[in-house]
C-alpha atoms as a PDB file:
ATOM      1  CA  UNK A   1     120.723 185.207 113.980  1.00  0.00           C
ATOM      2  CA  UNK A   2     118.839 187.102 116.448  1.00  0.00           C
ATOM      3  CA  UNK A   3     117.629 184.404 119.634  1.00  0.00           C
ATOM      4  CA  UNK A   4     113.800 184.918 119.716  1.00  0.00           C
ATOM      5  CA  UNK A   5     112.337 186.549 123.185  1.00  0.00           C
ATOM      6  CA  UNK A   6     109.400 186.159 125.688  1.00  0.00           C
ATOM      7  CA  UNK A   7     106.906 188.723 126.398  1.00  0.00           C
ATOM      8  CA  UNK A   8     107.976 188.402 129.795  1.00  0.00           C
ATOM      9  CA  UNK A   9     111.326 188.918 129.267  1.00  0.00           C
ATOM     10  CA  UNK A  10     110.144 192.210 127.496  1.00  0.00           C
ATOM     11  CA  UNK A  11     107.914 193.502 130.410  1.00  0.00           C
ATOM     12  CA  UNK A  12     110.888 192.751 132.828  1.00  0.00           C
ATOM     13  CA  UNK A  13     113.956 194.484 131.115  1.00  0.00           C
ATOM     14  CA  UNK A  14     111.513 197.189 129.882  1.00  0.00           C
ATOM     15  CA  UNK A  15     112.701 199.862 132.564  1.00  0.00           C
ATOM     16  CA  UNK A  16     116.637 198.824 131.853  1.00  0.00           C
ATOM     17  CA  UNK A  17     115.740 198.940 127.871  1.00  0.00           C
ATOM     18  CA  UNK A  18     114.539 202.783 128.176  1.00  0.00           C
ATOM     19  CA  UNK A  19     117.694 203.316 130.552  1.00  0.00           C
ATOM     20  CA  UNK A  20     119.686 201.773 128.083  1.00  0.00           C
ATOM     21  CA  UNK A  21     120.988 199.391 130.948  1.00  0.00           C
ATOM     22  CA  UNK A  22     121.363 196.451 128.416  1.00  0.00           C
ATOM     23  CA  UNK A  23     123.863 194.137 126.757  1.00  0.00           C
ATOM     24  CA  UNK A  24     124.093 194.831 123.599  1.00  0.00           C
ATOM     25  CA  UNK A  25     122.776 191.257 122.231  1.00  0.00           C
ATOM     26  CA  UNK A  26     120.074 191.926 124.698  1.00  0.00           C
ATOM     27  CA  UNK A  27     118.532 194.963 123.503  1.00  0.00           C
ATOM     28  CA  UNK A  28     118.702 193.197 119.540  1.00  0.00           C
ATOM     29  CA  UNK A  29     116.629 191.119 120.711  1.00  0.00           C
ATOM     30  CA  UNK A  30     113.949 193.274 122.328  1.00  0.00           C
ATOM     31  CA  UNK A  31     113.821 195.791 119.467  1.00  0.00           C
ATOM     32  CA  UNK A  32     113.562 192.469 117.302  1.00  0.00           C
ATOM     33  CA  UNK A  33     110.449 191.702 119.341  1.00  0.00           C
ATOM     34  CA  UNK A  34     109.418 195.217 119.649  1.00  0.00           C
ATOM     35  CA  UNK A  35     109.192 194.910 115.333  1.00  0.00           C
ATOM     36  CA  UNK A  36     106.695 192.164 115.664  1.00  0.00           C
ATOM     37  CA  UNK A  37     105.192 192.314 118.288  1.00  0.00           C
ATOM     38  CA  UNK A  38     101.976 194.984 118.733  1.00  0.00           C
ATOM     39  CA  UNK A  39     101.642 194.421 122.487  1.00  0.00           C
ATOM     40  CA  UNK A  40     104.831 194.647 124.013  1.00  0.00           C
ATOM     41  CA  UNK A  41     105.319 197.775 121.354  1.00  0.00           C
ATOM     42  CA  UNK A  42     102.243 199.276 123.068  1.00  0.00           C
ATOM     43  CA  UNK A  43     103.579 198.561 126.813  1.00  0.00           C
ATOM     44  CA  UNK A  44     107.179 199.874 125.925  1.00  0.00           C
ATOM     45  CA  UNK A  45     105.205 203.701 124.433  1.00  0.00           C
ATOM     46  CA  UNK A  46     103.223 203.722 127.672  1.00  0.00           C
ATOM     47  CA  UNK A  47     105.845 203.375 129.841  1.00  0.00           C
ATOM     48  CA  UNK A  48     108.255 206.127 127.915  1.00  0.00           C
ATOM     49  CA  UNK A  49     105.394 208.070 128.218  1.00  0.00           C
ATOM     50  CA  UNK A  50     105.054 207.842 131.851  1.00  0.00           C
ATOM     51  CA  UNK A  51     108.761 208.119 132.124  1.00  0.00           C
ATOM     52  CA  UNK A  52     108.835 211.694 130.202  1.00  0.00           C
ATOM     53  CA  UNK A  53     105.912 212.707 131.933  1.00  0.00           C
ATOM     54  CA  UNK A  54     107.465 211.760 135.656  1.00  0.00           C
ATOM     55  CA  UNK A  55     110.805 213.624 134.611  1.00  0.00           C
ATOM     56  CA  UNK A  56     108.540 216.599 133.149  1.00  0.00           C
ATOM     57  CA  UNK A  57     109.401 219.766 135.379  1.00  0.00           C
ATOM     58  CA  UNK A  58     105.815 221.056 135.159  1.00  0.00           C
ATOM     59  CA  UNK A  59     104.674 218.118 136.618  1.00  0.00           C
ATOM     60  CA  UNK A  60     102.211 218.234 138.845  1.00  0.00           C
ATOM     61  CA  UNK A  61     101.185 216.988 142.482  1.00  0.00           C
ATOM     62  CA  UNK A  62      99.190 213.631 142.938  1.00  0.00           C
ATOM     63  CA  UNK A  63      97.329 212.625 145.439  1.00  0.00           C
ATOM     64  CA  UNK A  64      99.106 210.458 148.323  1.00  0.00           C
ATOM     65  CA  UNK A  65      99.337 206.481 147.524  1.00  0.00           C
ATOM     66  CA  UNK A  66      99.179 207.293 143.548  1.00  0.00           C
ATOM     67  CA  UNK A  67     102.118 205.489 142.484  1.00  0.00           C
ATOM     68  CA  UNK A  68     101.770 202.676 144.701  1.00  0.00           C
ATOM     69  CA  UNK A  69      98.092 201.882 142.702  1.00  0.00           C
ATOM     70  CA  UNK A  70      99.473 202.935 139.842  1.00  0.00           C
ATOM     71  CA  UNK A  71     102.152 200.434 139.903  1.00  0.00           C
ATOM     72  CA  UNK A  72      99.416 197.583 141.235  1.00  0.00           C
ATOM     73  CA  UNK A  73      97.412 198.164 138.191  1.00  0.00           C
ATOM     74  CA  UNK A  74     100.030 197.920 135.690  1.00  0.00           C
ATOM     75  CA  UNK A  75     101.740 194.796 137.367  1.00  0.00           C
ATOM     76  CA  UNK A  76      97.656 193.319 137.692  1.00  0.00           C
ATOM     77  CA  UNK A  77      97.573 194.194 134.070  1.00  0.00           C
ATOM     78  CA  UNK A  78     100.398 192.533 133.031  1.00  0.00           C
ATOM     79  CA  UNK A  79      99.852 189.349 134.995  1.00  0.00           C
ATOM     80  CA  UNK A  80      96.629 188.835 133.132  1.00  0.00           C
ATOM     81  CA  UNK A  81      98.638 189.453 129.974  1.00  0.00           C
ATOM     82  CA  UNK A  82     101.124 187.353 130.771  1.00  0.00           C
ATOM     83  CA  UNK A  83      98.593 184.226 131.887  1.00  0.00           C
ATOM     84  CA  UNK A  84      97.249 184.698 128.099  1.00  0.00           C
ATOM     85  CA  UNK A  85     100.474 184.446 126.403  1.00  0.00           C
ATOM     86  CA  UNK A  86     101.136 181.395 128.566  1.00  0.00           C
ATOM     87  CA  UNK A  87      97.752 179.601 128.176  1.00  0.00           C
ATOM     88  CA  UNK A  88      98.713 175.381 126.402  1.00  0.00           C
ATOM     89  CA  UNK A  89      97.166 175.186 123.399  1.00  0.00           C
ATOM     90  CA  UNK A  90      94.375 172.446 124.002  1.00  0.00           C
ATOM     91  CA  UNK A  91      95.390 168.734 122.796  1.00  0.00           C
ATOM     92  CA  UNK A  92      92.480 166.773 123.544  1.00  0.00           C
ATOM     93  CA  UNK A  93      88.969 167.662 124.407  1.00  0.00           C
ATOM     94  CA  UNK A  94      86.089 165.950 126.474  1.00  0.00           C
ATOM     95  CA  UNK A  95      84.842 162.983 124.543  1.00  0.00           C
ATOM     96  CA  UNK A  96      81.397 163.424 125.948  1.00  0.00           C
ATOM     97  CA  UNK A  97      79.475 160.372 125.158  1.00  0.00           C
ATOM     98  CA  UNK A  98      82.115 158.991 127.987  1.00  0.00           C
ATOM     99  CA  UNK A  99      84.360 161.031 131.155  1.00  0.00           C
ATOM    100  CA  UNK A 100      87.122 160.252 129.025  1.00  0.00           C
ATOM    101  CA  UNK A 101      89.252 162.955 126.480  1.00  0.00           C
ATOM    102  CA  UNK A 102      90.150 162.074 122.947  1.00  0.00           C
ATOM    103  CA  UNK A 103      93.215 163.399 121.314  1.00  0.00           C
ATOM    104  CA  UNK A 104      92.410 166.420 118.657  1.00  0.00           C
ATOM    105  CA  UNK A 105      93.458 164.929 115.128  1.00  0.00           C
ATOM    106  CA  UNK A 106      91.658 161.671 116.116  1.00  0.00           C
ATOM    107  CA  UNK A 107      88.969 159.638 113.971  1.00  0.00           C
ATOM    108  CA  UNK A 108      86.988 156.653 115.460  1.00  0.00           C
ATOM    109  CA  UNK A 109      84.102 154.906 114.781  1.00  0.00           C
ATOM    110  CA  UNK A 110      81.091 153.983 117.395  1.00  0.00           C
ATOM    111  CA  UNK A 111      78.370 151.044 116.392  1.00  0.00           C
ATOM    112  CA  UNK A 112      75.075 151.686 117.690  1.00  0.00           C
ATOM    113  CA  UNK A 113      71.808 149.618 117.307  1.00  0.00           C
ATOM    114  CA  UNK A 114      69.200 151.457 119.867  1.00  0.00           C
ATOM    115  CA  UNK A 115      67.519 154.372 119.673  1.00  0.00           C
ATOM    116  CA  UNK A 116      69.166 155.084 123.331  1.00  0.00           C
ATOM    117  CA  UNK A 117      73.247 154.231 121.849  1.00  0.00           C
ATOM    118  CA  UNK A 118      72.247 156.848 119.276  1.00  0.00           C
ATOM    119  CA  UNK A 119      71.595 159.705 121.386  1.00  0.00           C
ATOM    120  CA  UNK A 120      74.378 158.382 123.386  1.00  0.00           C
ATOM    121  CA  UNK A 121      76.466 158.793 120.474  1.00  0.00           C
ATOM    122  CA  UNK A 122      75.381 162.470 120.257  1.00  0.00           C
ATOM    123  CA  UNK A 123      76.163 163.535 123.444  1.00  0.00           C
ATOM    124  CA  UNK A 124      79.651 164.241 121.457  1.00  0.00           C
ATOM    125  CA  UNK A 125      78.837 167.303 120.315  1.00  0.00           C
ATOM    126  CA  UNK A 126      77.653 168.371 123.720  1.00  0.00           C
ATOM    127  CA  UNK A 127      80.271 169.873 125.674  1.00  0.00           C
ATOM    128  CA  UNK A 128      81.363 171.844 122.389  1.00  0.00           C
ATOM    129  CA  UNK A 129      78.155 173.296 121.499  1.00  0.00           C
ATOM    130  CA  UNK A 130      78.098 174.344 125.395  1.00  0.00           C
ATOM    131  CA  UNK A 131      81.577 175.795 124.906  1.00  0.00           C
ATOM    132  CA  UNK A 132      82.651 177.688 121.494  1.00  0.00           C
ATOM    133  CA  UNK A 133      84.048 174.562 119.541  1.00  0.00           C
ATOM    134  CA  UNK A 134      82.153 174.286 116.195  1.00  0.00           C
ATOM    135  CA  UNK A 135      80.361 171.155 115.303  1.00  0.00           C
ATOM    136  CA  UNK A 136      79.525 169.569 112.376  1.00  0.00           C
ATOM    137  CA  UNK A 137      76.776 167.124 111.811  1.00  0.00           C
ATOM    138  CA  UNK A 138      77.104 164.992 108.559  1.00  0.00           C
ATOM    139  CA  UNK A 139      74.831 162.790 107.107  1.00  0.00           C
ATOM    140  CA  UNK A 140      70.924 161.687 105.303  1.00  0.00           C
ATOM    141  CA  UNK A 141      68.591 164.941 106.218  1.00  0.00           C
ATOM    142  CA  UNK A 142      66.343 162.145 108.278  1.00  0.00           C
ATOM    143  CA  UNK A 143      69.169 161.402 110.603  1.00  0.00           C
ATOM    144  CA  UNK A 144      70.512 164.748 110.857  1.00  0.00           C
ATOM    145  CA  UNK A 145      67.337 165.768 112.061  1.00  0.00           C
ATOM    146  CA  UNK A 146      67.403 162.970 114.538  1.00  0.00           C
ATOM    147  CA  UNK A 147      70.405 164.370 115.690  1.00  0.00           C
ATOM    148  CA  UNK A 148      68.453 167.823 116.306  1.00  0.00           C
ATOM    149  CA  UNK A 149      66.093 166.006 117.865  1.00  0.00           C
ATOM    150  CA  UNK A 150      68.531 164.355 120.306  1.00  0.00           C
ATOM    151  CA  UNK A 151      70.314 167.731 120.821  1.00  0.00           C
ATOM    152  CA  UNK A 152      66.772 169.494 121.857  1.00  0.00           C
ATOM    153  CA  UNK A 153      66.004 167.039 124.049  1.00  0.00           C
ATOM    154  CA  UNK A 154      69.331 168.075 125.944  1.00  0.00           C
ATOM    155  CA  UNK A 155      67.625 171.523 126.243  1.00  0.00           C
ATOM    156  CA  UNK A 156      70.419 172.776 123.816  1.00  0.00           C
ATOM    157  CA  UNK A 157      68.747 176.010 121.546  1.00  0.00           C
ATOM    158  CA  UNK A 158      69.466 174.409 118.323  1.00  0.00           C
ATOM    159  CA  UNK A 159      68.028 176.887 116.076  1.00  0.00           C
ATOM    160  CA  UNK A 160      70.358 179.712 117.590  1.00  0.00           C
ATOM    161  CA  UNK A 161      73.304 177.144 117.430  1.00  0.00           C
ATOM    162  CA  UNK A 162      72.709 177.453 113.713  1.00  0.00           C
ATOM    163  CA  UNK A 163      72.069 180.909 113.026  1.00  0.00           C
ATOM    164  CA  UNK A 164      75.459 181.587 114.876  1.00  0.00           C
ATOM    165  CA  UNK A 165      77.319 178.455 113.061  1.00  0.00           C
ATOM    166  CA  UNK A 166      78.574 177.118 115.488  1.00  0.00           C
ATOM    167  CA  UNK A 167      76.285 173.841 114.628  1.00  0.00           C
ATOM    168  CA  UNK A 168      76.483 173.504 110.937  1.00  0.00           C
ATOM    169  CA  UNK A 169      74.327 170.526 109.114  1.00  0.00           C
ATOM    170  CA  UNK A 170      75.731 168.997 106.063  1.00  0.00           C
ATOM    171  CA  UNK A 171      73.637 166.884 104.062  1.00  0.00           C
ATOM    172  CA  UNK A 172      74.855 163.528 102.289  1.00  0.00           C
ATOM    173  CA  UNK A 173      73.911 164.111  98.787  1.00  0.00           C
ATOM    174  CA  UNK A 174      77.387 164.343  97.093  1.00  0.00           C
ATOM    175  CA  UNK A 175      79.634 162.163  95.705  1.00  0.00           C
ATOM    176  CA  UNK A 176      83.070 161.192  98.194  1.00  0.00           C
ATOM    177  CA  UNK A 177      85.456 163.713  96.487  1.00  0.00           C
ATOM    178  CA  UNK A 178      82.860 166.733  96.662  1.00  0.00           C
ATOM    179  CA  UNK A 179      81.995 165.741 100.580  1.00  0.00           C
ATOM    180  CA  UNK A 180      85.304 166.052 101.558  1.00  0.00           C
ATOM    181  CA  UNK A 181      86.033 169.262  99.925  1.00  0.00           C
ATOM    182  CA  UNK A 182      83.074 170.646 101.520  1.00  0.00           C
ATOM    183  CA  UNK A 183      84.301 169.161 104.925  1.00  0.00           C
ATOM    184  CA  UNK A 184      87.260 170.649 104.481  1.00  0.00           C
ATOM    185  CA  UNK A 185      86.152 174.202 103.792  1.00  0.00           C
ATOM    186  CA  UNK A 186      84.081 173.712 107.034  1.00  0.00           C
ATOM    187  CA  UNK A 187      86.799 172.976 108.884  1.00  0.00           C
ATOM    188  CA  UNK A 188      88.762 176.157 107.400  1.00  0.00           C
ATOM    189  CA  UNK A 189      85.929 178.330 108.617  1.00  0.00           C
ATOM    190  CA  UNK A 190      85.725 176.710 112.043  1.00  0.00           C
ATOM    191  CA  UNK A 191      89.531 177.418 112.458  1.00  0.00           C
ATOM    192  CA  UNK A 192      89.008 181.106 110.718  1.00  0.00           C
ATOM    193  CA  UNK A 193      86.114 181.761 113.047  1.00  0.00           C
ATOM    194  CA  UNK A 194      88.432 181.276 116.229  1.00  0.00           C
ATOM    195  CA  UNK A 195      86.871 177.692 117.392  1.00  0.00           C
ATOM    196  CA  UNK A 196      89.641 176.322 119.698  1.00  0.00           C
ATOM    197  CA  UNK A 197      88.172 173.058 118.323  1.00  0.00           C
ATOM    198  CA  UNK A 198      86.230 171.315 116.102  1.00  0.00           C
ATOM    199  CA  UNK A 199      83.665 168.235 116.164  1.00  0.00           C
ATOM    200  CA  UNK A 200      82.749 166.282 113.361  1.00  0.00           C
ATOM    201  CA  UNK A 201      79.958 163.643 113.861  1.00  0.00           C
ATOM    202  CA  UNK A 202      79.116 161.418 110.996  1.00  0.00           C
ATOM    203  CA  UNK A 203      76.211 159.088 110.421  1.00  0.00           C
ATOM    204  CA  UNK A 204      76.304 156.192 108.360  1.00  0.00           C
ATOM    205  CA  UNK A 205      72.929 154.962 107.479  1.00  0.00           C
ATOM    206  CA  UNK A 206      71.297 152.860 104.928  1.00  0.00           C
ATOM    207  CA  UNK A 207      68.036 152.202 103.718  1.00  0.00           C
ATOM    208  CA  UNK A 208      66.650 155.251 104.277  1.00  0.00           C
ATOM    209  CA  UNK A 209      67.568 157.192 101.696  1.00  0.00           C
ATOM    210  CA  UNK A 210      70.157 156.753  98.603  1.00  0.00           C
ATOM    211  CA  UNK A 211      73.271 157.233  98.858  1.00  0.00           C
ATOM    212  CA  UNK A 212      74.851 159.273  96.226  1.00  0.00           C
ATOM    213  CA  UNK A 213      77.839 156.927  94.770  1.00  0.00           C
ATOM    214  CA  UNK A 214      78.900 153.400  94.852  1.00  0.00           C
ATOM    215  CA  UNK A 215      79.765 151.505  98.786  1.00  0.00           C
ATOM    216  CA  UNK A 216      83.164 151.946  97.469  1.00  0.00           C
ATOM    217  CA  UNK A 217      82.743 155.646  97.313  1.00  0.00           C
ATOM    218  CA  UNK A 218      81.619 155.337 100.904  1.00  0.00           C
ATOM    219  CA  UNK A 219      84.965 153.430 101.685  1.00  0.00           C
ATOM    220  CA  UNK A 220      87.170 156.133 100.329  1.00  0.00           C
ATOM    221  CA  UNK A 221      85.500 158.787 101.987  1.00  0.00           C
ATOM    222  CA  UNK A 222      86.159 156.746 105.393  1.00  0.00           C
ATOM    223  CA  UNK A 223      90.253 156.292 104.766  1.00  0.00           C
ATOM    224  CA  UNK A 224      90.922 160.065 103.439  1.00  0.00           C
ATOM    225  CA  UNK A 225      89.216 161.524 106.408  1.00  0.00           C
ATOM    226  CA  UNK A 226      92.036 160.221 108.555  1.00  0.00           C
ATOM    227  CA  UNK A 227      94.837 161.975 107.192  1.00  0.00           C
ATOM    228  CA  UNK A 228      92.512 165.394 107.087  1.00  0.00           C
ATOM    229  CA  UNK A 229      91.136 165.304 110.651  1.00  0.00           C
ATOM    230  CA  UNK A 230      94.965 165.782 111.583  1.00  0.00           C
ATOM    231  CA  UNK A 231      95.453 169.019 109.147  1.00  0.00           C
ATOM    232  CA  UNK A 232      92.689 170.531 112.128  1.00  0.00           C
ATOM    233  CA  UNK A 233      92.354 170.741 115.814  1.00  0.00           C
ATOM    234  CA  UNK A 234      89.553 168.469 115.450  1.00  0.00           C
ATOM    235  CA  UNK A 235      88.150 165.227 116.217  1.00  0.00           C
ATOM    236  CA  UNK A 236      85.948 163.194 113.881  1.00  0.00           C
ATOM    237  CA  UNK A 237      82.979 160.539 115.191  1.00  0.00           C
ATOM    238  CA  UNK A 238      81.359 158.356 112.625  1.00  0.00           C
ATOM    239  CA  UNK A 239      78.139 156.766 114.381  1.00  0.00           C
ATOM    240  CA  UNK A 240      77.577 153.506 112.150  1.00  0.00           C
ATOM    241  CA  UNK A 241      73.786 151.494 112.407  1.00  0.00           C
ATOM    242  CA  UNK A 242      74.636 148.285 112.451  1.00  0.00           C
ATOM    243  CA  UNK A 243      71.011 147.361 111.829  1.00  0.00           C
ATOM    244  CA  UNK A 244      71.261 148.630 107.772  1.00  0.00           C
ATOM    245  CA  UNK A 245      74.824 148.731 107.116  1.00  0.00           C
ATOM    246  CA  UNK A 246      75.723 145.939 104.710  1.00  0.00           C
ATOM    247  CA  UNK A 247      78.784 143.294 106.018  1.00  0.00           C
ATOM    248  CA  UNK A 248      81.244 145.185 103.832  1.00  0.00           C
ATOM    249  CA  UNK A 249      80.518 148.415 105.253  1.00  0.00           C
ATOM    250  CA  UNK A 250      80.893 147.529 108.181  1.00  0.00           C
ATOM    251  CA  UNK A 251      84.214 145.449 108.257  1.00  0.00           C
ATOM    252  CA  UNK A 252      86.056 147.498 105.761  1.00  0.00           C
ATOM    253  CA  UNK A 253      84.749 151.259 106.582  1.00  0.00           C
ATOM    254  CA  UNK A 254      83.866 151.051 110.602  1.00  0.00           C
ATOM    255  CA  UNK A 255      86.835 148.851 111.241  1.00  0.00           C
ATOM    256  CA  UNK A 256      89.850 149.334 108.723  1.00  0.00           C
ATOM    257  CA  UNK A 257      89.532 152.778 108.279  1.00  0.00           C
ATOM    258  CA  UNK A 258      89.052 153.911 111.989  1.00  0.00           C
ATOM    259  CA  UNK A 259      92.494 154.257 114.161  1.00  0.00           C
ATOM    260  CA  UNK A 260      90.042 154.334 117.405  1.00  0.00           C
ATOM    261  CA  UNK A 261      86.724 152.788 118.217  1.00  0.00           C
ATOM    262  CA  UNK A 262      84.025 153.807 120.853  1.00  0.00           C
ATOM    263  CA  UNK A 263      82.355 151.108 123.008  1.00  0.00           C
ATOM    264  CA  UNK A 264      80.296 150.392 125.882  1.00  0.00           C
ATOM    265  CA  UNK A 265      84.180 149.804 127.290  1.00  0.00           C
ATOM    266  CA  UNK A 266      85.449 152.944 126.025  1.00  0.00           C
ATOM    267  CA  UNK A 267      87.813 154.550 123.819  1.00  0.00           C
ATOM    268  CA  UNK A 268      90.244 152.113 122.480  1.00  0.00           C
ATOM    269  CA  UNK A 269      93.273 151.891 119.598  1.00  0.00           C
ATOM    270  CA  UNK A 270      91.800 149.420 116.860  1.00  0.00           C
ATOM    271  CA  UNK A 271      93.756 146.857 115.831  1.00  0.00           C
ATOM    272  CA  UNK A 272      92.243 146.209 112.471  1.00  0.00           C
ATOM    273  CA  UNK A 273      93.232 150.047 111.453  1.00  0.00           C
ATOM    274  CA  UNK A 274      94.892 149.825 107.866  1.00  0.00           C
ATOM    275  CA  UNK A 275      96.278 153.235 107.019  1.00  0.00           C
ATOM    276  CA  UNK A 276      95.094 154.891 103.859  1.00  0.00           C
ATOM    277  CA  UNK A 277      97.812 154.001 101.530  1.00  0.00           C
ATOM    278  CA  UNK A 278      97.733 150.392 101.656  1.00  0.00           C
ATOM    279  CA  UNK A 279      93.680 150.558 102.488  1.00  0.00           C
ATOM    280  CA  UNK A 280      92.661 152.334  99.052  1.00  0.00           C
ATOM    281  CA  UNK A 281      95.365 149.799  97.004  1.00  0.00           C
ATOM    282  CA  UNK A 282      94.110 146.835  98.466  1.00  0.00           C
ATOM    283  CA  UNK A 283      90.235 148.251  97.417  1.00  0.00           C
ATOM    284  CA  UNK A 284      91.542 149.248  94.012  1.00  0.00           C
ATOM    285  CA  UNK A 285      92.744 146.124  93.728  1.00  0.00           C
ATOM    286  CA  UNK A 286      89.727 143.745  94.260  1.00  0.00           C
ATOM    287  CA  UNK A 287      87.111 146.386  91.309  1.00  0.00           C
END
């Protein structure tokens, strides 16, 4: 088996690789890398091009200090190359409705009861929409458009947002097992369309209009989207009005099916978490 190399490694042996100034389980590796890889392919015909044109006997004279910015540029030029290739892969990502960062893959659950703890609650979607993440607004058509609302007020150009997808509305009109096919095909597209992340921000409002299933259906929505927020570098925020939401709702779906919760104290683990699994047969179990 052939020991997988760095791009570095590549762009520092490349001189010794065209001299053939290489062990022999050394250069396997490079031409293994050279196979799959377009870039370092690309650097290693640009410098044997240089090289045949240097040793070229009608060469010609350049002017004095050529190699020396010749040789800047290309190490310049592979610095920035090589900061790229070395760039972490984001984890977390600015909460936004607080200073603090929340761990992509997460799902928690923030109560609200004010007009003012609702746009708090938006401010989520803030810092992506401002950066390239792609957001996701779920929930009646009234509240999403609260949400706009909200948004506008933050001098954010929702309308281009939209055209551009990188805010996309979904409406709450579907029963659970069609919502979360649709939420996952958003998700694909974020993660096709390059977002580095993804927010989801769900509202959970009744009264206002119907909601398209049983509370149960509701409930199961709420434990499945745990184990799919961690297929995706994103982070899910269900905003729950506890001025409408009936006493099941809120025990079963904002606390049992939320690993985190959002309060005026912060971001914190919940205790009263019950993973999917045992959450949907202990709900079967009382129809």
């Amino acid at each position: 088996m052939v020991i997988e190399i760095k791009c570095e490694e590549v762009w520092r042996e490349i001189s010794n690789y065209l001299e053939g100034d290489l062990s022999r389980e050394l250069r396997a590796r490079m031409e293994a890398h050279f196979r799959q890889c377009e870039r370092c392919s690309a650097v290693l015909d640009g410098t044997r091009n240089v090289v045949r044109l240097v040793g070229d006997d009608r060469g010609f004279d350049v002017p004095p200090g050529f190699g020396h910015r010749l040789f800047g540029k290309l190490e310049a030029h592979l610095g920035k190359a090589a900061a790229g290739a070395a760039r972490p892969v984001p984890t977390e990502i600015p909460l936004g409705v607080t200073e603090e960062s929340i761990a992509l893959g997460s799902h928690a659950v923030y109560f609200w009861e004010t007009k003012q703890q609702f746009e708090d609650g938006v401010r989520f979607l803030e810092p992506g929409l401002r950066g390239r993440d792609r957001c996701i607004v779920f929930g009646h058509d009234s509240t999403n458009r609260s949400v706009v609302e909200a948004l506008r007020k933050k001098g954010l150009e929702v309308e281009r947002l939209t055209a551009q997808r990188q805010l996309v509305l979904l409406s709450r009109n579907a029963p659970a097992p069609v919502i979360l096919a649709n939420i996952t095909a958003e998700f694909k597209a974020g993660v096709q369309a390059g977002a580095p992340a993804i927010r989801f921000l769900g509202t959970l409002v009744f009264g206002i209009e119907p909601w398209p299933g049983s509370d149960n259906d509701v409930l199961e929505l709420e434990a499945k989207v745990t184990a799919a927020v961690q297929r995706f570098p994103s982070v899910v925020l269900c905003m729950y009005d506890v001025r409408t939401l009936p006493g099941r709702v809120l025990l079963k779906g904002g606390f049992q099916t939320h690993p985190l919760v959002l309060s005026s104290e912060g971001l914190r683990e919940n205790p009263y978490y019950i993973p999917e699994e045992r959450f949907l047969d202990a709900l079967h179990r009382v129809q």
